[in-house]
C-alpha atoms as a PDB file:
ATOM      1  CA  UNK A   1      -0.362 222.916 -34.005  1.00  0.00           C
ATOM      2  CA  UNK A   2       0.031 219.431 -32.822  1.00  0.00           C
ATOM      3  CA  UNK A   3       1.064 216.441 -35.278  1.00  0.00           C
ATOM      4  CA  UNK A   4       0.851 212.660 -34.789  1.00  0.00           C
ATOM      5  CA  UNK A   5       2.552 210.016 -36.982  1.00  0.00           C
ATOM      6  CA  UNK A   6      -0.075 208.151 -39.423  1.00  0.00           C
ATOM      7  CA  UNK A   7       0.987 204.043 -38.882  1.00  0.00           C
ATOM      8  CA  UNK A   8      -0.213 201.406 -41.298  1.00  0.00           C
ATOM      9  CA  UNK A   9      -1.647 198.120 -40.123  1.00  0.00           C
ATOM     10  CA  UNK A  10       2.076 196.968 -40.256  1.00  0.00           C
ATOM     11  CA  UNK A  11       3.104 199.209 -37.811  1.00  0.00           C
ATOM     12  CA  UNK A  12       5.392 201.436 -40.246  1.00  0.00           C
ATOM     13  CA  UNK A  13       5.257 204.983 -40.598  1.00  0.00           C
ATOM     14  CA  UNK A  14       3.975 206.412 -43.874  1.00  0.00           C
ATOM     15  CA  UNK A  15       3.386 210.279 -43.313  1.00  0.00           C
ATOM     16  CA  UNK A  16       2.497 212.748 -40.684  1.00  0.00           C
ATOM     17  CA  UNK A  17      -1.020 214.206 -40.297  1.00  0.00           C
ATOM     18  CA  UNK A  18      -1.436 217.988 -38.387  1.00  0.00           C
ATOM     19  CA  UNK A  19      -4.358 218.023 -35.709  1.00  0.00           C
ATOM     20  CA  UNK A  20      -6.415 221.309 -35.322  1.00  0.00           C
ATOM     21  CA  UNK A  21      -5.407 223.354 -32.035  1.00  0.00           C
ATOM     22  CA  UNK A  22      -9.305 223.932 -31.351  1.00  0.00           C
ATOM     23  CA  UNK A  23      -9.650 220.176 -30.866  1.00  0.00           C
ATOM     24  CA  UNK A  24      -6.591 218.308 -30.097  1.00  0.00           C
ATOM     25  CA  UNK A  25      -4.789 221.173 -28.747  1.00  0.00           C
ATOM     26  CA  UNK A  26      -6.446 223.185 -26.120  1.00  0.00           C
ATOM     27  CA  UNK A  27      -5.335 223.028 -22.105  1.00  0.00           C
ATOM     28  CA  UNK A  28      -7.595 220.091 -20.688  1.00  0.00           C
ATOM     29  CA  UNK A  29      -9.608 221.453 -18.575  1.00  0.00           C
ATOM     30  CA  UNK A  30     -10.237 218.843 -15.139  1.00  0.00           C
ATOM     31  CA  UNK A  31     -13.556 220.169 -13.914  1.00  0.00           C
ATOM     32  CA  UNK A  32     -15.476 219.899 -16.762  1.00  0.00           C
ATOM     33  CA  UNK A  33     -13.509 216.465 -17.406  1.00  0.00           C
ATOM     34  CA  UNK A  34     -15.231 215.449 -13.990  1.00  0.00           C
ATOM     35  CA  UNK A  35     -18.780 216.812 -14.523  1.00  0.00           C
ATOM     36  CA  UNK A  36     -19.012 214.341 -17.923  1.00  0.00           C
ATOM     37  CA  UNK A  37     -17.657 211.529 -16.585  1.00  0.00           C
ATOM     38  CA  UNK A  38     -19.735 211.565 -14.014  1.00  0.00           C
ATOM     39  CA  UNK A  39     -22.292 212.323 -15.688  1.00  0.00           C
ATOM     40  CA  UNK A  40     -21.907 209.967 -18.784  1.00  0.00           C
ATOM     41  CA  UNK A  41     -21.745 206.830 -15.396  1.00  0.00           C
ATOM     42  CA  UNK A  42     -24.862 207.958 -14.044  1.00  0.00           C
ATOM     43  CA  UNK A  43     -26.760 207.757 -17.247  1.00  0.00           C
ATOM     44  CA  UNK A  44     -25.977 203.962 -17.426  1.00  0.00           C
ATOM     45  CA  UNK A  45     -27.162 203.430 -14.484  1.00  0.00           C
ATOM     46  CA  UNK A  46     -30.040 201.485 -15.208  1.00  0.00           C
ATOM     47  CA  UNK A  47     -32.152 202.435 -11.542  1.00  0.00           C
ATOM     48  CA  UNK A  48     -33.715 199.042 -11.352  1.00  0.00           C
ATOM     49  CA  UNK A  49     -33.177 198.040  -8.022  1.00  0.00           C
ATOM     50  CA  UNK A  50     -35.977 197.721  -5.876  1.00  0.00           C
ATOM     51  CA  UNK A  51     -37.292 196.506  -2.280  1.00  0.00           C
ATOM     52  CA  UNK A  52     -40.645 195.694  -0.807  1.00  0.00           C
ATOM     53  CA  UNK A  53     -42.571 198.362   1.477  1.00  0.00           C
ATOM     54  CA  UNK A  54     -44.467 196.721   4.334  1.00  0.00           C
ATOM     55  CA  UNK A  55     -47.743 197.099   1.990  1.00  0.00           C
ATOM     56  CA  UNK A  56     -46.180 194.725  -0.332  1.00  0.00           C
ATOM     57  CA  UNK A  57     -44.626 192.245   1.130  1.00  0.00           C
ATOM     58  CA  UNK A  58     -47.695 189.118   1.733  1.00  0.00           C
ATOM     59  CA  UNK A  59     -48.844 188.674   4.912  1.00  0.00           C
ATOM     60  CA  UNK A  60     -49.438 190.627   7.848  1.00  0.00           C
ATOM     61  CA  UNK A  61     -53.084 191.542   7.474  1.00  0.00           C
ATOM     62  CA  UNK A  62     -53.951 190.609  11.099  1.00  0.00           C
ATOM     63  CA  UNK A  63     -53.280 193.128  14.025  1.00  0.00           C
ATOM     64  CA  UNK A  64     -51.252 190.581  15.728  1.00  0.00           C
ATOM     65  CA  UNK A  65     -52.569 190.869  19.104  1.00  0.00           C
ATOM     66  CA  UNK A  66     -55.299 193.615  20.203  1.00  0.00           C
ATOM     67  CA  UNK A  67     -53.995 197.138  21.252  1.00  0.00           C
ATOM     68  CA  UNK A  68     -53.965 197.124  25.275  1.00  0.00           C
ATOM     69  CA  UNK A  69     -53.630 194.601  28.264  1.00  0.00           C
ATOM     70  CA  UNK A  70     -51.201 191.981  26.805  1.00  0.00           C
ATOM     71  CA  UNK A  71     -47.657 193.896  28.729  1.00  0.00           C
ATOM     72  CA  UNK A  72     -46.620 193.807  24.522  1.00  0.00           C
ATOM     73  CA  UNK A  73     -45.863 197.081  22.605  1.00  0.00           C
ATOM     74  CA  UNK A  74     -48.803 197.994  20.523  1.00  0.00           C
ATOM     75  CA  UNK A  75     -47.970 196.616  16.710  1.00  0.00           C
ATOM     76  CA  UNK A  76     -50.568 196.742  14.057  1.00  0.00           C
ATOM     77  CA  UNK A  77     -49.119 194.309  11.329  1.00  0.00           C
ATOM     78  CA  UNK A  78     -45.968 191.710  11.850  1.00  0.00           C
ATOM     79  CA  UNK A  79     -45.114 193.054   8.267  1.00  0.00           C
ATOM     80  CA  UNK A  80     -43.945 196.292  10.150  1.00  0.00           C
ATOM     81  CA  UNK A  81     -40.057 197.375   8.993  1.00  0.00           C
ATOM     82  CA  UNK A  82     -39.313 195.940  12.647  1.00  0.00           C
ATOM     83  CA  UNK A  83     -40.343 192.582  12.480  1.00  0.00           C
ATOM     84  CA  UNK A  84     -38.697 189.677  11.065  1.00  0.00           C
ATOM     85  CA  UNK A  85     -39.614 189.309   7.459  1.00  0.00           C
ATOM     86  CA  UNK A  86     -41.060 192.797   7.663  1.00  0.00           C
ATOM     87  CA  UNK A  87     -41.024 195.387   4.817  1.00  0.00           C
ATOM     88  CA  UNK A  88     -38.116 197.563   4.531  1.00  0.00           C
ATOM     89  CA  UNK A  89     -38.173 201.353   5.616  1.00  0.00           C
ATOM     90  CA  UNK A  90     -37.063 203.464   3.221  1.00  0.00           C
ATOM     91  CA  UNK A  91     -35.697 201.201   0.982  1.00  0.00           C
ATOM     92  CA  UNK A  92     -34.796 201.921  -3.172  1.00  0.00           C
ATOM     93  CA  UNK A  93     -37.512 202.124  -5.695  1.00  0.00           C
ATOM     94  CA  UNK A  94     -36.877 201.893  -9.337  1.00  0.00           C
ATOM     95  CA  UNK A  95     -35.743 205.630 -10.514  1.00  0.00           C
ATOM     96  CA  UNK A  96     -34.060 207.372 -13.479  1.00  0.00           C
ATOM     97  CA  UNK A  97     -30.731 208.339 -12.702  1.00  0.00           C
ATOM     98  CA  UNK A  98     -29.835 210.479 -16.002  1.00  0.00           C
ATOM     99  CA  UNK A  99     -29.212 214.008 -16.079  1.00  0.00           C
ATOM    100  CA  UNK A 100     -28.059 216.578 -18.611  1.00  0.00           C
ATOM    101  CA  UNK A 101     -25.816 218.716 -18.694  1.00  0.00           C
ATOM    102  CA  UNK A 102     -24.885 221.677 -20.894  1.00  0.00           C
ATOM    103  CA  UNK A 103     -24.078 221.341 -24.610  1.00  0.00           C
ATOM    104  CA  UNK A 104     -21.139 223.799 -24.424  1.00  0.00           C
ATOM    105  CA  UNK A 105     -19.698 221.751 -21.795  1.00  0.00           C
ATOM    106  CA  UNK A 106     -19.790 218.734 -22.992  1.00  0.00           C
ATOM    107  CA  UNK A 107     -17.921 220.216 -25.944  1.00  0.00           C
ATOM    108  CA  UNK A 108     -15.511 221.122 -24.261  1.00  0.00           C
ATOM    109  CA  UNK A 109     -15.044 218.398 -21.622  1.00  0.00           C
ATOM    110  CA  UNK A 110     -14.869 216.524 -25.388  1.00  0.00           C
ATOM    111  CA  UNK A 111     -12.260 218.387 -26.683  1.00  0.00           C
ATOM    112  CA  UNK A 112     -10.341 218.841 -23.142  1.00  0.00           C
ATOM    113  CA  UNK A 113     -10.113 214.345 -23.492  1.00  0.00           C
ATOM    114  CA  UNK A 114      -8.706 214.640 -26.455  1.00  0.00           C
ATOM    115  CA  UNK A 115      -6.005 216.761 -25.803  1.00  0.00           C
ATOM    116  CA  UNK A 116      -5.044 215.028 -22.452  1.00  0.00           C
ATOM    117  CA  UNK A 117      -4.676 211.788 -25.069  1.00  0.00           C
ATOM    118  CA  UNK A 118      -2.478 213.971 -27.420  1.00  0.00           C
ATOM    119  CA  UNK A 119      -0.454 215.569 -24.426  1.00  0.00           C
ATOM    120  CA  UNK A 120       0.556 212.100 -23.089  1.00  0.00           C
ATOM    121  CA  UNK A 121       1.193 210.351 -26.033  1.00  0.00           C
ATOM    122  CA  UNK A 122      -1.622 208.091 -25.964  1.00  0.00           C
ATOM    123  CA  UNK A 123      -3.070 208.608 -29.558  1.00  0.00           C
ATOM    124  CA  UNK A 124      -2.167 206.734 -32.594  1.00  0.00           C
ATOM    125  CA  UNK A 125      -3.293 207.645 -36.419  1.00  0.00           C
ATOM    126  CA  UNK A 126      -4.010 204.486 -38.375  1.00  0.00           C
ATOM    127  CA  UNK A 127      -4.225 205.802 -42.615  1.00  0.00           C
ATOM    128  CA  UNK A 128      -6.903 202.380 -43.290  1.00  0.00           C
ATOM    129  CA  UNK A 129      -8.317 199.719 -41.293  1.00  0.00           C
ATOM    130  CA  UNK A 130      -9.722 196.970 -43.369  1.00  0.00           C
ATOM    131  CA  UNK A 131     -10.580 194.157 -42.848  1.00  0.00           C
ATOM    132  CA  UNK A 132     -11.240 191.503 -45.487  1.00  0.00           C
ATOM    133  CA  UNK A 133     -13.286 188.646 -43.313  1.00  0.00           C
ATOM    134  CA  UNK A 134     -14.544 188.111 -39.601  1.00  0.00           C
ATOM    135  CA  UNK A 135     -10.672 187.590 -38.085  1.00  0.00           C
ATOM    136  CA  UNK A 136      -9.967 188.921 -34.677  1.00  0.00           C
ATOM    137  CA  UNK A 137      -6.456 187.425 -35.580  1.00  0.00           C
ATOM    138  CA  UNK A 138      -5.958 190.356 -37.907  1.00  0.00           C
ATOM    139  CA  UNK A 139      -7.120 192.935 -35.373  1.00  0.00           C
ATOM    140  CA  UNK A 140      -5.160 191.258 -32.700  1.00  0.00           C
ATOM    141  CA  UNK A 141      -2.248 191.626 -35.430  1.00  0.00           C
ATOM    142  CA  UNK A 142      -2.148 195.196 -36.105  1.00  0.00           C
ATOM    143  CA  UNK A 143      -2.846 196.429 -32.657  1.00  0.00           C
ATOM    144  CA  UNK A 144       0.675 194.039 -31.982  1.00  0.00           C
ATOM    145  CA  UNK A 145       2.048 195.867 -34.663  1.00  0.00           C
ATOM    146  CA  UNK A 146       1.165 199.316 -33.609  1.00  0.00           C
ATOM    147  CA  UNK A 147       2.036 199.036 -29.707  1.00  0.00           C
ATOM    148  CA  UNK A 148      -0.843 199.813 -27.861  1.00  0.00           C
ATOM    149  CA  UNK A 149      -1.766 199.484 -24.360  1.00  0.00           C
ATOM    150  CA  UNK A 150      -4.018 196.992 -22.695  1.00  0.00           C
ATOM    151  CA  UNK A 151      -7.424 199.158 -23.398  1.00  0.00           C
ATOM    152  CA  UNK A 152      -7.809 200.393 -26.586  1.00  0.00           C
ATOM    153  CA  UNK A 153     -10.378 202.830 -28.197  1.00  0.00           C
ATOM    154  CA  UNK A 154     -10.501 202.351 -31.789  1.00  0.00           C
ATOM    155  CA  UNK A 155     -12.413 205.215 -33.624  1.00  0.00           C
ATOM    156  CA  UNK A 156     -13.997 204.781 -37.113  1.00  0.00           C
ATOM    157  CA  UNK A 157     -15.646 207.643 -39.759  1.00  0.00           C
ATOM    158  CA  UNK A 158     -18.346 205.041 -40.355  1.00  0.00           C
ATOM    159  CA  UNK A 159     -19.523 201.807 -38.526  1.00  0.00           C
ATOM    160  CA  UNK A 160     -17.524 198.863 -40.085  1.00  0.00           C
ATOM    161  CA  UNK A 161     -19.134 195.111 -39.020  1.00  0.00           C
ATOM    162  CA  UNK A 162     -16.437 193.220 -39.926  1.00  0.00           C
ATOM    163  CA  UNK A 163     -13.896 195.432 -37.984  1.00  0.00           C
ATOM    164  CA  UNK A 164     -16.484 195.482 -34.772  1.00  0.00           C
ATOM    165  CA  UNK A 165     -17.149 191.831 -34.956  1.00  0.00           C
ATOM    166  CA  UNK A 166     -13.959 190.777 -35.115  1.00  0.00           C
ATOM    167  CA  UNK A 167     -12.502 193.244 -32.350  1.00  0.00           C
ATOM    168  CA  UNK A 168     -15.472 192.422 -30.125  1.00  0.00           C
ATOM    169  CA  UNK A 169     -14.178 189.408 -28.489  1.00  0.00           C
ATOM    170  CA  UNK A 170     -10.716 190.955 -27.364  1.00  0.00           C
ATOM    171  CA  UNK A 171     -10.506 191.984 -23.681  1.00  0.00           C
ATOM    172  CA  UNK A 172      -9.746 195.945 -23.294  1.00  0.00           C
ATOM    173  CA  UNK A 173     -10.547 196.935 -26.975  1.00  0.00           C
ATOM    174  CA  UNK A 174     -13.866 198.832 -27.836  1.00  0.00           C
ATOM    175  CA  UNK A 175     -14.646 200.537 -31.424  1.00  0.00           C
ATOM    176  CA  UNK A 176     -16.448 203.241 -31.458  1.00  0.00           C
ATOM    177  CA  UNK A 177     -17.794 206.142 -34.655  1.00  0.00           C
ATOM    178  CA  UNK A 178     -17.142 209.806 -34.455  1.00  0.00           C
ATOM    179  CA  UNK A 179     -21.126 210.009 -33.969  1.00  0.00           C
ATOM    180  CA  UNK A 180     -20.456 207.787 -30.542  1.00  0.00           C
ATOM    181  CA  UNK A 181     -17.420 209.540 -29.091  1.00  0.00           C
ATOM    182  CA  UNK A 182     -17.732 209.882 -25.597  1.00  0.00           C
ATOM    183  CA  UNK A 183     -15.071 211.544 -22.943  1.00  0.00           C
ATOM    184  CA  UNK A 184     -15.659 208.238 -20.270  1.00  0.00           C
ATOM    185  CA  UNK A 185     -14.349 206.026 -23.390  1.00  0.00           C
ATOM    186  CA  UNK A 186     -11.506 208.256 -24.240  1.00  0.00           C
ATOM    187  CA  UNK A 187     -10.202 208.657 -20.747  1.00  0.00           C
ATOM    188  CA  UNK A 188     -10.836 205.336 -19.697  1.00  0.00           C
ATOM    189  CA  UNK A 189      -8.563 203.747 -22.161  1.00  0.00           C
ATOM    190  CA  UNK A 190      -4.506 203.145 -22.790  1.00  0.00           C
ATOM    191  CA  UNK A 191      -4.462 203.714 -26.364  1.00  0.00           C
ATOM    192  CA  UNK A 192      -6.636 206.092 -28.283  1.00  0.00           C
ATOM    193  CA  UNK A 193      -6.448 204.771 -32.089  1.00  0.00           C
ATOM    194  CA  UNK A 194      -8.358 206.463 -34.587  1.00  0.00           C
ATOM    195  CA  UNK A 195      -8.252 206.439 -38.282  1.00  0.00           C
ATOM    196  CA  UNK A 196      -6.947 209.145 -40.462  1.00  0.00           C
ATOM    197  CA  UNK A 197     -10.664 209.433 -41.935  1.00  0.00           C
ATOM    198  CA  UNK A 198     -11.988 210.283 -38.454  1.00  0.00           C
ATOM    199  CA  UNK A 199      -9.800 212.722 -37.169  1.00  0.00           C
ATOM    200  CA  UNK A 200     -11.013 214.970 -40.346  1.00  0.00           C
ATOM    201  CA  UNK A 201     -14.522 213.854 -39.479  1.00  0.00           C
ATOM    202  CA  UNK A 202     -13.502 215.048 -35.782  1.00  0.00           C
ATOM    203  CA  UNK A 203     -12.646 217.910 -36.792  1.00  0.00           C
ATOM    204  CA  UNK A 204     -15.869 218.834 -38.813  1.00  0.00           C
ATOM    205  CA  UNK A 205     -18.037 218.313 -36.237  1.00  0.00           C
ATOM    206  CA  UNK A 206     -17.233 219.456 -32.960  1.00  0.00           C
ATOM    207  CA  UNK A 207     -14.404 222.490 -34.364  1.00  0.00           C
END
């Protein structure tokens, strides 16, 4: 069973907590890894781009000359995808790009993140995070103390304002719930900090 050292907001050690096998302790598994992540990035996509067909771009309503005799190529509107200022052929429309995939996979692509952060040493246990007013000095202060990386993932039981308003403005560092976890988050950052509240919540919900 692996175990992880429980840090205060000072940095110092003050126990040791033991992380369930099922979650934190399984062989990550790549594929699956893969399929959410790219999965979880095309679900953002927000599918608004857009060009105009030759029906909507303004103009061309006149056949611009008639169809034989001139020596010209027959053309029926100078709005045609050929013509200067034409339409475009072809062209993207607004569309959804979401998808979903299966529950039992993104389980265990889930659980697969989690151990890869365990595995390489990337996760830290924080016993309390509180935060008495709107400082990002203090957050800026602990994750100092605690030695993370330049991206940082820091994982709360319960949405706390004062801790996501004043981490909000720090480049690299996103807070998250246990509701919210997401396997594009956890990979995607240096330092995976959660608190000792939400590993147990972890644990609850997706063992």
């Amino acid at each position: 069973m692996p175990k992880a050292a429980v840090l205060n907001m000072a940095g110092e050690n003050v126990g040791e907590i033991e992380l369930s096998d099922a979650i934190f302790g399984i062989e990550p598994n790549t594929v699956v890894l893969h399929a959410a992540v790219v999965n979880y990035l095309a679900n953002q996509r927000q599918g608004t781009q857009s060009t105009l067909t030759r029906t909507e771009v303004s103009g061309g309503g006149r056949k611009p000359w008639k169809q034989k005799g001139t020596g010209h190529a027959r053309q029926g509107s100078i709005r045609a995808p050929q013509w200067r200022h034409g339409g475009v052929a072809l062209g993207p429309k607004p569309r959804d790009y979401s998808y979903t995939i299966n529950k039992k996979v993104k389980r265990l692509a889930l659980k697969s993140a989690l151990s890869s952060k365990v595995q390489a040493n990337e996760i830290i246990v924080l016993d309390n995070l509180a935060v008495d007013d709107y400082k990002t000095k203090t957050i800026v202060g602990m994750l100092s103390a605690i030695k993370t990386g330049k991206k940082v993932l820091i994982v709360m039981p319960a949405s706390d304002e004062k801790v996501v308003v004043s981490a909000r403005n720090i480049p690299g560092v996103k807070t998250t719930i246990v509701g919210s976890l997401n396997v594009y988050d956890i990979l995607n950052c240096d330092t995976f900090v959660v608190l000792k509240d939400a590993v147990t919540a972890i644990e609850e919900v997706y063992a």
